[in-house]
PDB file of N, CA and C in Angstrom:
ATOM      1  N   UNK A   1      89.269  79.251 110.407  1.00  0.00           N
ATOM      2  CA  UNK A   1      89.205  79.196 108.967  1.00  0.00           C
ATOM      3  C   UNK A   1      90.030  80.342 108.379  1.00  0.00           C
ATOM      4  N   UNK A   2      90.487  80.017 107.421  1.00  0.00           N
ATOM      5  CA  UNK A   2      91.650  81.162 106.527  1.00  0.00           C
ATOM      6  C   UNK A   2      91.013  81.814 105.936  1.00  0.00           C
ATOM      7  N   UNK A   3      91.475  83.134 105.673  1.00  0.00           N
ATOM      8  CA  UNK A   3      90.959  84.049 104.495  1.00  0.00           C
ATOM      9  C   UNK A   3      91.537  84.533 103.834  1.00  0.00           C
ATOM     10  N   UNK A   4      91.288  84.924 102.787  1.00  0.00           N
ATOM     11  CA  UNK A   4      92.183  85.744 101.742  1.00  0.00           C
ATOM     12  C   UNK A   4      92.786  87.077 101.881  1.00  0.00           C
ATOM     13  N   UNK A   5      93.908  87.594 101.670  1.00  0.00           N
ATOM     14  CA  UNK A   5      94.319  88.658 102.001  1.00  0.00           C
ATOM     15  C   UNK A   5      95.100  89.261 100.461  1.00  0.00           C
ATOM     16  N   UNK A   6      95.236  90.574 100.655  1.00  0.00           N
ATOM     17  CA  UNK A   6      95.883  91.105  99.393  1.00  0.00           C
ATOM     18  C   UNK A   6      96.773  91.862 100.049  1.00  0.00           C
ATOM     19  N   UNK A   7      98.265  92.268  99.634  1.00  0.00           N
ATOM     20  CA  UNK A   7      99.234  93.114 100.270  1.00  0.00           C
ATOM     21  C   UNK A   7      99.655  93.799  99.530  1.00  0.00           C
ATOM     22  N   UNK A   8      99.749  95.270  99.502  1.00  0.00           N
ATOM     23  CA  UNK A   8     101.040  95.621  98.450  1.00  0.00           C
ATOM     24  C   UNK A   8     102.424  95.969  99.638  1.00  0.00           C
ATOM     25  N   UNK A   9     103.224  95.670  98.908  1.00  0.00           N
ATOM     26  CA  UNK A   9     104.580  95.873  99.258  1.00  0.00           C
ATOM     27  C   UNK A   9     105.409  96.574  98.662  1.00  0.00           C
ATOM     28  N   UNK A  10     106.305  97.883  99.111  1.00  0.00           N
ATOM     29  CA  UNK A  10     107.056  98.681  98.369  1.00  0.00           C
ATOM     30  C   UNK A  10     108.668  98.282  98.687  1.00  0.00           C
ATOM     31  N   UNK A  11     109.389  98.247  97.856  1.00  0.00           N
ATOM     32  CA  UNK A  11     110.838  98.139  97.839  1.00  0.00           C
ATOM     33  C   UNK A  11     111.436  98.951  96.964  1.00  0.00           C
ATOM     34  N   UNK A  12     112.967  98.956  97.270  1.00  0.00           N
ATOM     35  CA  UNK A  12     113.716 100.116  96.999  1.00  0.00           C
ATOM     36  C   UNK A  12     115.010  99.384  95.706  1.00  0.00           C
ATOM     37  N   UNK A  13     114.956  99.457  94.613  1.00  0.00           N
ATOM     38  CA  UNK A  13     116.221  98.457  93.874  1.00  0.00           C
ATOM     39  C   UNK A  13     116.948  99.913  93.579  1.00  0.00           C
ATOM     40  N   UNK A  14     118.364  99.872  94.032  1.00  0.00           N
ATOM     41  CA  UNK A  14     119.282 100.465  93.682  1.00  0.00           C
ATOM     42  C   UNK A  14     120.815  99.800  93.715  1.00  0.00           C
ATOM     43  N   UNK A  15     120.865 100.482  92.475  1.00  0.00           N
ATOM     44  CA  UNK A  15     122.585 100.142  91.974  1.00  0.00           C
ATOM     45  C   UNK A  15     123.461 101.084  91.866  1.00  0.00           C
ATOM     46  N   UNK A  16     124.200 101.511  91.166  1.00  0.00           N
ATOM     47  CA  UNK A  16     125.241 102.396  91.214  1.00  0.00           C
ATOM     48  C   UNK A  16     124.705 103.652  90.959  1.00  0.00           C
ATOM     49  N   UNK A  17     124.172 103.127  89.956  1.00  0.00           N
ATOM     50  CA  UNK A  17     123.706 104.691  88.830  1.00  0.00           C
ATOM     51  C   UNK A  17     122.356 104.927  89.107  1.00  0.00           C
ATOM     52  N   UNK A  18     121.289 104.009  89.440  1.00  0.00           N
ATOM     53  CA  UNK A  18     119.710 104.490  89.137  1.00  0.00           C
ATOM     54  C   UNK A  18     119.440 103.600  90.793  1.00  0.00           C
ATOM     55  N   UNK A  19     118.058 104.375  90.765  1.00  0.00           N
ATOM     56  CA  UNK A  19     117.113 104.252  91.830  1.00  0.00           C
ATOM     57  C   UNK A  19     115.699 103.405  91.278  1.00  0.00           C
ATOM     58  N   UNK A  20     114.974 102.373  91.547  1.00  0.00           N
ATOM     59  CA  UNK A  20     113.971 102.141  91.151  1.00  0.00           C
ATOM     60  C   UNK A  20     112.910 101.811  91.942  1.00  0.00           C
ATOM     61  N   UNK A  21     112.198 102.045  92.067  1.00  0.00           N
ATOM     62  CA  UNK A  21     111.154 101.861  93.292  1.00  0.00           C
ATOM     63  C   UNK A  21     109.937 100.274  92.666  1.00  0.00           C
ATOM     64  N   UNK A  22     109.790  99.479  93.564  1.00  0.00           N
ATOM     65  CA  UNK A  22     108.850  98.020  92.653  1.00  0.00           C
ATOM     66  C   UNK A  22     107.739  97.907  94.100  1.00  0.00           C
ATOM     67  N   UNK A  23     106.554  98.112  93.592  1.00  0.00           N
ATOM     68  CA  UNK A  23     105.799  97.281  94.466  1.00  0.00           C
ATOM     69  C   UNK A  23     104.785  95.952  94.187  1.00  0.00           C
ATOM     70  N   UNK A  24     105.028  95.705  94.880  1.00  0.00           N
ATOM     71  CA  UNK A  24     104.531  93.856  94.658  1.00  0.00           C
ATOM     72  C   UNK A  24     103.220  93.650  95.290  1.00  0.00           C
ATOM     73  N   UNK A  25     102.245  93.326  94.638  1.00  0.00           N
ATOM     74  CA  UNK A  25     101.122  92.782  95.175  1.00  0.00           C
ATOM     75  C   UNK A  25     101.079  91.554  95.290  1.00  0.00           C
ATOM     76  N   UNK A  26     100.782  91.051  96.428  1.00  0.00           N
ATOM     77  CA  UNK A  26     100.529  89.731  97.024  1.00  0.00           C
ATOM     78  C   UNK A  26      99.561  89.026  98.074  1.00  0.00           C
ATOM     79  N   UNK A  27      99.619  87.737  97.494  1.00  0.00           N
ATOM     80  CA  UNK A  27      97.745  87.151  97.913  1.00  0.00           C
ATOM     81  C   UNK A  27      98.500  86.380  99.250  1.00  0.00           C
ATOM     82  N   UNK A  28      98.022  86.493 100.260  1.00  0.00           N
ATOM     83  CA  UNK A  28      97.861  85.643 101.468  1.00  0.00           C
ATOM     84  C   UNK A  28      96.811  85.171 101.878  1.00  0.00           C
ATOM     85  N   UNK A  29      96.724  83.482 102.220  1.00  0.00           N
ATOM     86  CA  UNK A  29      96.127  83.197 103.219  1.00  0.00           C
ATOM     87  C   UNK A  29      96.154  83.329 104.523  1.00  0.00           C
ATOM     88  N   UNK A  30      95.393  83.450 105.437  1.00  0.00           N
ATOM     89  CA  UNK A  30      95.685  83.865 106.918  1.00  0.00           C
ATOM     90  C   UNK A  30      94.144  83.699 107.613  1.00  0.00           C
ATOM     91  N   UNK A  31      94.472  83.443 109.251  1.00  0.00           N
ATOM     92  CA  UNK A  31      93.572  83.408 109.550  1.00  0.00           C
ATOM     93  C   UNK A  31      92.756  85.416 110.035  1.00  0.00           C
ATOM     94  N   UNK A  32      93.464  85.828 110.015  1.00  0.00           N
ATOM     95  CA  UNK A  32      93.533  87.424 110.459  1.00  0.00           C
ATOM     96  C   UNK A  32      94.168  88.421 109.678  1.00  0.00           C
ATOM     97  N   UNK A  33      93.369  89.907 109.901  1.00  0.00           N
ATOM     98  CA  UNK A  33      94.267  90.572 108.992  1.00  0.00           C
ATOM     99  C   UNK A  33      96.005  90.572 109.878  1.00  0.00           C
ATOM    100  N   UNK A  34      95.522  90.665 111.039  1.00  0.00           N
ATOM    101  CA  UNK A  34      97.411  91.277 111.993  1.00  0.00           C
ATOM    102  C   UNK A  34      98.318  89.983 111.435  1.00  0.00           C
ATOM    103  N   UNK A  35      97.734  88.494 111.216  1.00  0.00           N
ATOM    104  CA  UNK A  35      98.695  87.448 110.802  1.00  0.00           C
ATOM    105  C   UNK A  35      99.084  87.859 109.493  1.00  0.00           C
ATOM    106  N   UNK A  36      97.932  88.319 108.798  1.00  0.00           N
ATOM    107  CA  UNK A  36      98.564  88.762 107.275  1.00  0.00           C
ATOM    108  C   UNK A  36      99.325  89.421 106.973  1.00  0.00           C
ATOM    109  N   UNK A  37      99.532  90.347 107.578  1.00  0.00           N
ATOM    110  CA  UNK A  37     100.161  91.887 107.981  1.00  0.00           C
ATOM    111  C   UNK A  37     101.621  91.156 108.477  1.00  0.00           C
ATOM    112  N   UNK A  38     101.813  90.296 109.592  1.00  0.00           N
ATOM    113  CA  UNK A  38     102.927  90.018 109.397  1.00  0.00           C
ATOM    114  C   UNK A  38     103.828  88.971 108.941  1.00  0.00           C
ATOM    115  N   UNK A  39     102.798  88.281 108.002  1.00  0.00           N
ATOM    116  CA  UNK A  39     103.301  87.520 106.662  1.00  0.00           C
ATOM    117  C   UNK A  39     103.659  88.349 105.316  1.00  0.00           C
ATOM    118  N   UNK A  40     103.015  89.316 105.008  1.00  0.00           N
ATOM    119  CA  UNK A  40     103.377  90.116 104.165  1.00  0.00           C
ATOM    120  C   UNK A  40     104.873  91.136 104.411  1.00  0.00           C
ATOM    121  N   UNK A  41     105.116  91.283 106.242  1.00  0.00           N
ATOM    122  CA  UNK A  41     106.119  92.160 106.287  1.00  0.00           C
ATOM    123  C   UNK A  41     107.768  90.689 106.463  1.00  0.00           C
ATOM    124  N   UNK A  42     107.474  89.529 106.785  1.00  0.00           N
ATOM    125  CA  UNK A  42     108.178  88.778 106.105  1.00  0.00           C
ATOM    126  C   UNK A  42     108.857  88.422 105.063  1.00  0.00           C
ATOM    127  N   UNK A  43     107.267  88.459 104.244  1.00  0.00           N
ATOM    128  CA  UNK A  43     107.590  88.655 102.615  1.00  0.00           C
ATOM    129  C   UNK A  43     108.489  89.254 101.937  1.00  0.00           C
ATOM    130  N   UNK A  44     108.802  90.972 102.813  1.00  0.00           N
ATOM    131  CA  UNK A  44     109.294  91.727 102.418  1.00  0.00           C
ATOM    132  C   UNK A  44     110.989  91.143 102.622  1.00  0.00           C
ATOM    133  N   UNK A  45     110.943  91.096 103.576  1.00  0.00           N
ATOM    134  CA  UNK A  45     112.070  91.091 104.360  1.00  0.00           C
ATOM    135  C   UNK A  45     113.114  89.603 103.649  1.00  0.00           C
ATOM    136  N   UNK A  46     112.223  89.232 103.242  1.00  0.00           N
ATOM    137  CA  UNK A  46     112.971  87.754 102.660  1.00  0.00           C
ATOM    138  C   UNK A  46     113.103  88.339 100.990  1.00  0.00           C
ATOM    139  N   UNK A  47     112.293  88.953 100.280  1.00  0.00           N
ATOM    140  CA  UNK A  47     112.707  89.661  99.273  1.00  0.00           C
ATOM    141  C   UNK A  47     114.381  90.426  98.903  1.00  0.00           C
ATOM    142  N   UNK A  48     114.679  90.689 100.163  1.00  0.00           N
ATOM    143  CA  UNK A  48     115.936  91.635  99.997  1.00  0.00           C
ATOM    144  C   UNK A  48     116.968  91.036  99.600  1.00  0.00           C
ATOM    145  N   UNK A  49     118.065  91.311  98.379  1.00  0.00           N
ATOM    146  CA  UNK A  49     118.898  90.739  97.646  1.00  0.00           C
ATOM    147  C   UNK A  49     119.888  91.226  97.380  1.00  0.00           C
ATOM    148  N   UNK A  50     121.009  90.863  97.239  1.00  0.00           N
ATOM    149  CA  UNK A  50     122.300  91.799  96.660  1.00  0.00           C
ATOM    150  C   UNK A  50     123.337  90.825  95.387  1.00  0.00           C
ATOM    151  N   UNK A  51     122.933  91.485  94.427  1.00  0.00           N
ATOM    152  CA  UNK A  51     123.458  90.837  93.266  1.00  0.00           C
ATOM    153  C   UNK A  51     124.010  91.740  92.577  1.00  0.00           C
ATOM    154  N   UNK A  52     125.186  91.280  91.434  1.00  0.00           N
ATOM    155  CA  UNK A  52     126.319  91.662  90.265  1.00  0.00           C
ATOM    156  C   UNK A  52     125.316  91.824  89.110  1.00  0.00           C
ATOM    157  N   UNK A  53     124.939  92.887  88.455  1.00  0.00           N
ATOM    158  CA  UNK A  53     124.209  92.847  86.933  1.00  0.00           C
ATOM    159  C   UNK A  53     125.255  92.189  86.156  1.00  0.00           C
ATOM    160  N   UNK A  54     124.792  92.621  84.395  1.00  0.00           N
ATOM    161  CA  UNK A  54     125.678  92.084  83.969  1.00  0.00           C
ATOM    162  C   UNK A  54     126.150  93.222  83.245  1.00  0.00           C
ATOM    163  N   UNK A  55     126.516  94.095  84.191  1.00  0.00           N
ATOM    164  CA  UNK A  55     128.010  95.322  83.837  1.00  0.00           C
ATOM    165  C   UNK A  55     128.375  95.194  85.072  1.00  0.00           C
ATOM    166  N   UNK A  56     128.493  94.563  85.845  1.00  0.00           N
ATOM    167  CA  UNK A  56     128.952  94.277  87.070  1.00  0.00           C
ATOM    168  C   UNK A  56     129.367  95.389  87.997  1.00  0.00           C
ATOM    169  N   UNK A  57     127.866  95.582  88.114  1.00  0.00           N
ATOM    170  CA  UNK A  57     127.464  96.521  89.387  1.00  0.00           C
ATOM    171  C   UNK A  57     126.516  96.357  90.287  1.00  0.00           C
ATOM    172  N   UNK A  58     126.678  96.560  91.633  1.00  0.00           N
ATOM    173  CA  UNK A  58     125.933  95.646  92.547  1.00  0.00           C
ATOM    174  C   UNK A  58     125.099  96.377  92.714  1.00  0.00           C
ATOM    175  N   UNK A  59     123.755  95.646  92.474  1.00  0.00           N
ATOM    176  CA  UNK A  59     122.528  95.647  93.024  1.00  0.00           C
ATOM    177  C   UNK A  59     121.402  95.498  94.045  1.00  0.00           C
ATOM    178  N   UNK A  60     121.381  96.019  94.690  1.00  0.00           N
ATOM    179  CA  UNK A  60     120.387  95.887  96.021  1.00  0.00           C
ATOM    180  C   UNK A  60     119.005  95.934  96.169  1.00  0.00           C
ATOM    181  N   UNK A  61     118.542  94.975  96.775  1.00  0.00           N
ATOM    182  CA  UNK A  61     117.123  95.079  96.794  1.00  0.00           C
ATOM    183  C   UNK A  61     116.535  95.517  98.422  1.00  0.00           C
ATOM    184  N   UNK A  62     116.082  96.647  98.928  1.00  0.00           N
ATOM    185  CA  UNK A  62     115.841  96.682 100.351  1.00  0.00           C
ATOM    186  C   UNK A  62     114.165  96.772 100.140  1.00  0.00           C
ATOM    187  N   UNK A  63     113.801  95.984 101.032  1.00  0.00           N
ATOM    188  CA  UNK A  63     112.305  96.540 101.764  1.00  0.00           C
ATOM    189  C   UNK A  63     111.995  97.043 102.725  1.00  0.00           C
ATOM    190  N   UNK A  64     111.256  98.074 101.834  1.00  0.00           N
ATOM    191  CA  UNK A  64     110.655  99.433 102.576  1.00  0.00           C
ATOM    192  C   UNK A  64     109.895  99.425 103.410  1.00  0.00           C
ATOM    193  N   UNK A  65     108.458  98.856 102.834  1.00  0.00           N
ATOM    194  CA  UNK A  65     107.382  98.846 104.059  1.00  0.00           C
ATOM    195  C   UNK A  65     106.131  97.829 103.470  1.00  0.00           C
ATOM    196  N   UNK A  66     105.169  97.542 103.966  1.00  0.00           N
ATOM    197  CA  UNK A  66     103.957  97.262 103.771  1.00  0.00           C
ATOM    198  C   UNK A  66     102.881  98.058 104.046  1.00  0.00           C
ATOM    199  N   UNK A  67     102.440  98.574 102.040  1.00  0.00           N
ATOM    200  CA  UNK A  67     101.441  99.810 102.104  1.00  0.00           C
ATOM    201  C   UNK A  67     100.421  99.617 102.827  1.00  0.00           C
ATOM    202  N   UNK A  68      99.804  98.192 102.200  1.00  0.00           N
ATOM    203  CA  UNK A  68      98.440  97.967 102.603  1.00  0.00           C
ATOM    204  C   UNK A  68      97.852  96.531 102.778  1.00  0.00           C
ATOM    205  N   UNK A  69      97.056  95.992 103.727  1.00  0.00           N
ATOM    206  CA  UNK A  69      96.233  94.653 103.837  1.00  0.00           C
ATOM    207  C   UNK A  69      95.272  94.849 103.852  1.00  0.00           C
ATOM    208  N   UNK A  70      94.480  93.748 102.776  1.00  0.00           N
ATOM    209  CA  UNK A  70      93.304  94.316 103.203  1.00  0.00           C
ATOM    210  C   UNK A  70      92.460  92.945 102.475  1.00  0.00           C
ATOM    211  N   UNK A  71      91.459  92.421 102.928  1.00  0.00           N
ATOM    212  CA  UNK A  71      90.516  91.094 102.789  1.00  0.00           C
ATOM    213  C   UNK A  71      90.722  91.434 101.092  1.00  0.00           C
ATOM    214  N   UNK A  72      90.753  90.271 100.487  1.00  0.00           N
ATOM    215  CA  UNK A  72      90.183  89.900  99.080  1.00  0.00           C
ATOM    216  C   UNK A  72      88.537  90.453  99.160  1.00  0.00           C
ATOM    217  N   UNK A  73      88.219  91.283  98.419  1.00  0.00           N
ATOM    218  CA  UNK A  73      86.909  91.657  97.915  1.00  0.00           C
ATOM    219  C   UNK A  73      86.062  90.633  98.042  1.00  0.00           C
ATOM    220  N   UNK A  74      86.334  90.113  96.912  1.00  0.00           N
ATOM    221  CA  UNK A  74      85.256  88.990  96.578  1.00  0.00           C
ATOM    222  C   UNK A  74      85.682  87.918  96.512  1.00  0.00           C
ATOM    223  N   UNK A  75      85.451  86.938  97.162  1.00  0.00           N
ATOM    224  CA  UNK A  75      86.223  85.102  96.980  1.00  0.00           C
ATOM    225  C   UNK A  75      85.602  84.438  96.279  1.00  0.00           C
ATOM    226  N   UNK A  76      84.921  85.075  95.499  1.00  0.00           N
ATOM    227  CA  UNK A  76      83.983  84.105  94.517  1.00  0.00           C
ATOM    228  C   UNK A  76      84.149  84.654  92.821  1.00  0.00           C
ATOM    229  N   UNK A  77      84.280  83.703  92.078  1.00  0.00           N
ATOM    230  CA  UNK A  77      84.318  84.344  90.492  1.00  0.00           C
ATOM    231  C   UNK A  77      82.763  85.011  90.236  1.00  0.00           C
ATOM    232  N   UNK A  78      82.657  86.372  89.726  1.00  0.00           N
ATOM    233  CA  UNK A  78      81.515  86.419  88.737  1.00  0.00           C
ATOM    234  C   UNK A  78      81.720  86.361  87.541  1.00  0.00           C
ATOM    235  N   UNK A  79      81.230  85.304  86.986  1.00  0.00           N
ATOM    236  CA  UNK A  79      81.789  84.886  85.617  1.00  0.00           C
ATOM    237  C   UNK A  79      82.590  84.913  85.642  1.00  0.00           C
ATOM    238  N   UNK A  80      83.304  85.376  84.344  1.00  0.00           N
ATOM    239  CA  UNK A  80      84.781  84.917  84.608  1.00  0.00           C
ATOM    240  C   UNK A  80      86.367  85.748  85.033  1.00  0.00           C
ATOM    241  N   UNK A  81      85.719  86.870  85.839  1.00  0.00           N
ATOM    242  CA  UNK A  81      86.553  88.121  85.898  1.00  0.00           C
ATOM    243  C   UNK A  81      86.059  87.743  88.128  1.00  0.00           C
ATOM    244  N   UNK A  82      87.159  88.390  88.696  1.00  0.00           N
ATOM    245  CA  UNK A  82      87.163  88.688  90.010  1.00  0.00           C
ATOM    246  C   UNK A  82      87.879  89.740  90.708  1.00  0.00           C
ATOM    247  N   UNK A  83      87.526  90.828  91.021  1.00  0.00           N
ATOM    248  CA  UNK A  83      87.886  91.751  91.543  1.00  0.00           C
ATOM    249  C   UNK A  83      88.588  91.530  92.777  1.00  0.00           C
ATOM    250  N   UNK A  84      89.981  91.570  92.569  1.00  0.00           N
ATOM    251  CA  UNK A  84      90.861  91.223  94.217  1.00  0.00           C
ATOM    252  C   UNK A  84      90.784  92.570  95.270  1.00  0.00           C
ATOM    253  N   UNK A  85      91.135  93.293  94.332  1.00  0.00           N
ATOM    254  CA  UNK A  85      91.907  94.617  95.382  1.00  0.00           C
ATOM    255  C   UNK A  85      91.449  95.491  94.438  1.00  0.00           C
ATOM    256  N   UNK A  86      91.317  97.346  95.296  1.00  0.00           N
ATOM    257  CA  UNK A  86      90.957  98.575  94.659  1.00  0.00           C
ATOM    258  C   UNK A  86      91.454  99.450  95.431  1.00  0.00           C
ATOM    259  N   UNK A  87      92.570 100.163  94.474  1.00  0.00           N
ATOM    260  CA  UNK A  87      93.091 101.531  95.172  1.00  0.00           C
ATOM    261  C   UNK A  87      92.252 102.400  94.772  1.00  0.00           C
ATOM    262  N   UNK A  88      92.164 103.603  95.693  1.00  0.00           N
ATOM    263  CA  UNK A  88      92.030 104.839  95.661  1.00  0.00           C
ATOM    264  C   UNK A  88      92.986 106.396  95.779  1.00  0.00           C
ATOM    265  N   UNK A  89      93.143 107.175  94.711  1.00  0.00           N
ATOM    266  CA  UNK A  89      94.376 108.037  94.629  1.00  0.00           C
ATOM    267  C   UNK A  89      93.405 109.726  94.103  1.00  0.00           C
ATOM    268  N   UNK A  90      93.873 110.751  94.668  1.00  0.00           N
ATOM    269  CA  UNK A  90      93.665 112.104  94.146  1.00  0.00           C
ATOM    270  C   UNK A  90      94.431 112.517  93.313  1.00  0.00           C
ATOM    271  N   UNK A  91      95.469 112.346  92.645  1.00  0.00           N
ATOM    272  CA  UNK A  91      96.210 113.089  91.575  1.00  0.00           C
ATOM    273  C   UNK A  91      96.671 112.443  90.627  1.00  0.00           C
ATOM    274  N   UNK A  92      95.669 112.575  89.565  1.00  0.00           N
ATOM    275  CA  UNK A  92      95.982 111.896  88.498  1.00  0.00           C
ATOM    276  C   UNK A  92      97.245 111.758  87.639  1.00  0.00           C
ATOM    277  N   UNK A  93      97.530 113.147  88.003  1.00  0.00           N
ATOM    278  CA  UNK A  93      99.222 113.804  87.076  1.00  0.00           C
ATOM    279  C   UNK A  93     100.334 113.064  87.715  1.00  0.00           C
ATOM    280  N   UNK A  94     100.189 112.877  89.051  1.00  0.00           N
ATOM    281  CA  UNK A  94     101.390 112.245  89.604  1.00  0.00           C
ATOM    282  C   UNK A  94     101.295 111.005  89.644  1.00  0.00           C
ATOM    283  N   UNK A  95     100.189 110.090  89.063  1.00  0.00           N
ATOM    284  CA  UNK A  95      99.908 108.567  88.683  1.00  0.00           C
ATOM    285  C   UNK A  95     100.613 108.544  87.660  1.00  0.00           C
ATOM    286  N   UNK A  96     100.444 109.406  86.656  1.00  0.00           N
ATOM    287  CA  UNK A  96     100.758 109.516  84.619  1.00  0.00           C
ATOM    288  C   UNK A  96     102.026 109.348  84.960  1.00  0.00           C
ATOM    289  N   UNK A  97     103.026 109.949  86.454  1.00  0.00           N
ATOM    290  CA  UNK A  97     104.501 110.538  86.196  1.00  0.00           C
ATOM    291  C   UNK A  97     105.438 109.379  86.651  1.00  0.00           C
ATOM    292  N   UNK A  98     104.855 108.961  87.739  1.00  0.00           N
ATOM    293  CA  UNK A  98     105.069 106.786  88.173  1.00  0.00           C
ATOM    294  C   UNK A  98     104.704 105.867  87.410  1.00  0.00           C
ATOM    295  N   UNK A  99     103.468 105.839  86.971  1.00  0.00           N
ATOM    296  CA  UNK A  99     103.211 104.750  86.254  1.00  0.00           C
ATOM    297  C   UNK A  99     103.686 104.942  85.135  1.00  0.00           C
ATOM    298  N   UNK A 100     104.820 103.848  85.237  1.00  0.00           N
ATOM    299  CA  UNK A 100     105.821 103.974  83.641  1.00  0.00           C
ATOM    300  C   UNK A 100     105.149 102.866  82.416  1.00  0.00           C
ATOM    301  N   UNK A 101     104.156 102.152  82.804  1.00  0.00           N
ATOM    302  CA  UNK A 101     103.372 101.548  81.851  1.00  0.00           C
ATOM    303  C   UNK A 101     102.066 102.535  81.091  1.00  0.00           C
ATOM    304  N   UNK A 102     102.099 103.717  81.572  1.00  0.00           N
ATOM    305  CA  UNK A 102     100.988 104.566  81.109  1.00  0.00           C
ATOM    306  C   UNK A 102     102.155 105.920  80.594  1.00  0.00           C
ATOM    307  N   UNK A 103     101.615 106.069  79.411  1.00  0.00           N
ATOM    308  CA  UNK A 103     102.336 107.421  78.618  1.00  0.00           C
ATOM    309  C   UNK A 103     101.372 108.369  79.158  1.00  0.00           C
ATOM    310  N   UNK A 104     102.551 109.150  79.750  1.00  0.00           N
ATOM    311  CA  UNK A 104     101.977 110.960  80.697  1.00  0.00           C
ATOM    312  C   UNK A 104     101.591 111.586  79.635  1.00  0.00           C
ATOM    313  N   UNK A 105     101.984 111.421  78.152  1.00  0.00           N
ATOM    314  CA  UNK A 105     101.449 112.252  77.616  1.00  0.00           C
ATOM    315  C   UNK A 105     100.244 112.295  76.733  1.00  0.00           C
ATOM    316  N   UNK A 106      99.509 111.293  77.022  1.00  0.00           N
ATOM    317  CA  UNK A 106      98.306 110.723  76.044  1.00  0.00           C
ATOM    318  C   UNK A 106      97.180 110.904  77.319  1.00  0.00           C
ATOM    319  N   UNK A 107      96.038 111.703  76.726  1.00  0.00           N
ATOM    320  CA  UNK A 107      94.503 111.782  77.993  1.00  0.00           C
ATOM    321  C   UNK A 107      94.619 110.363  78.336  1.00  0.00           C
ATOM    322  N   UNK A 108      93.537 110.768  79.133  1.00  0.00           N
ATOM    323  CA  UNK A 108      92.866 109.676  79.834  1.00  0.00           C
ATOM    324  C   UNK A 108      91.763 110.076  79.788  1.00  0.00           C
TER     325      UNK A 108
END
């Protein structure tokens, strides 16, 4: 029987001028975590791309690694919210300074 799996995946997009780092979370089925593990490092690997922007400068996509696998939490809805996956991190300041969807300069 299959189970649910969650992956994050880190990759590297660089072009001429900038560096960008993307990681991708992704749901696998599998019967095992080691099958998941190397469906997710597939994943990666088929991700990788080399394309012209449109100032025509080439773009690369390499994959890095596979952070983490790990079972779906919960396979069941409670109500109407479901908890897939939960990181854990010690430094909040260096979350504020990556996470470019969160302004470093507003509390938390």
């Amino acid at each position: 029987m299959e189970k649910e799996f969650l992956a994050l995946v880190l990759f590297k997009i660089q072009s001429e001028k900038t560096v960008l780092y993307e990681e991708d979370f992704i749901q696998i089925k599998a019967k095992n975590i080691k099958k998941a593990k190397l469906m997710a490092e597939k994943y990666g690997q088929q991700q990788e791309v080399s394309f012209n922007n449109l100032n025509n400068q080439n773009v690369r996509q390499f994959f890095l690694k596979v952070i983490d696998v790990n079972e779906v939490l919960y396979e069941q809805f409670e109500s109407n919210i479901r908890l897939l996956y939960s990181r854990h991190f010690k430094d909040l300041k260096a979350y504020k300074n990556i996470e470019k969807l969160l302004d470093p300069s507003k509390e938390l």
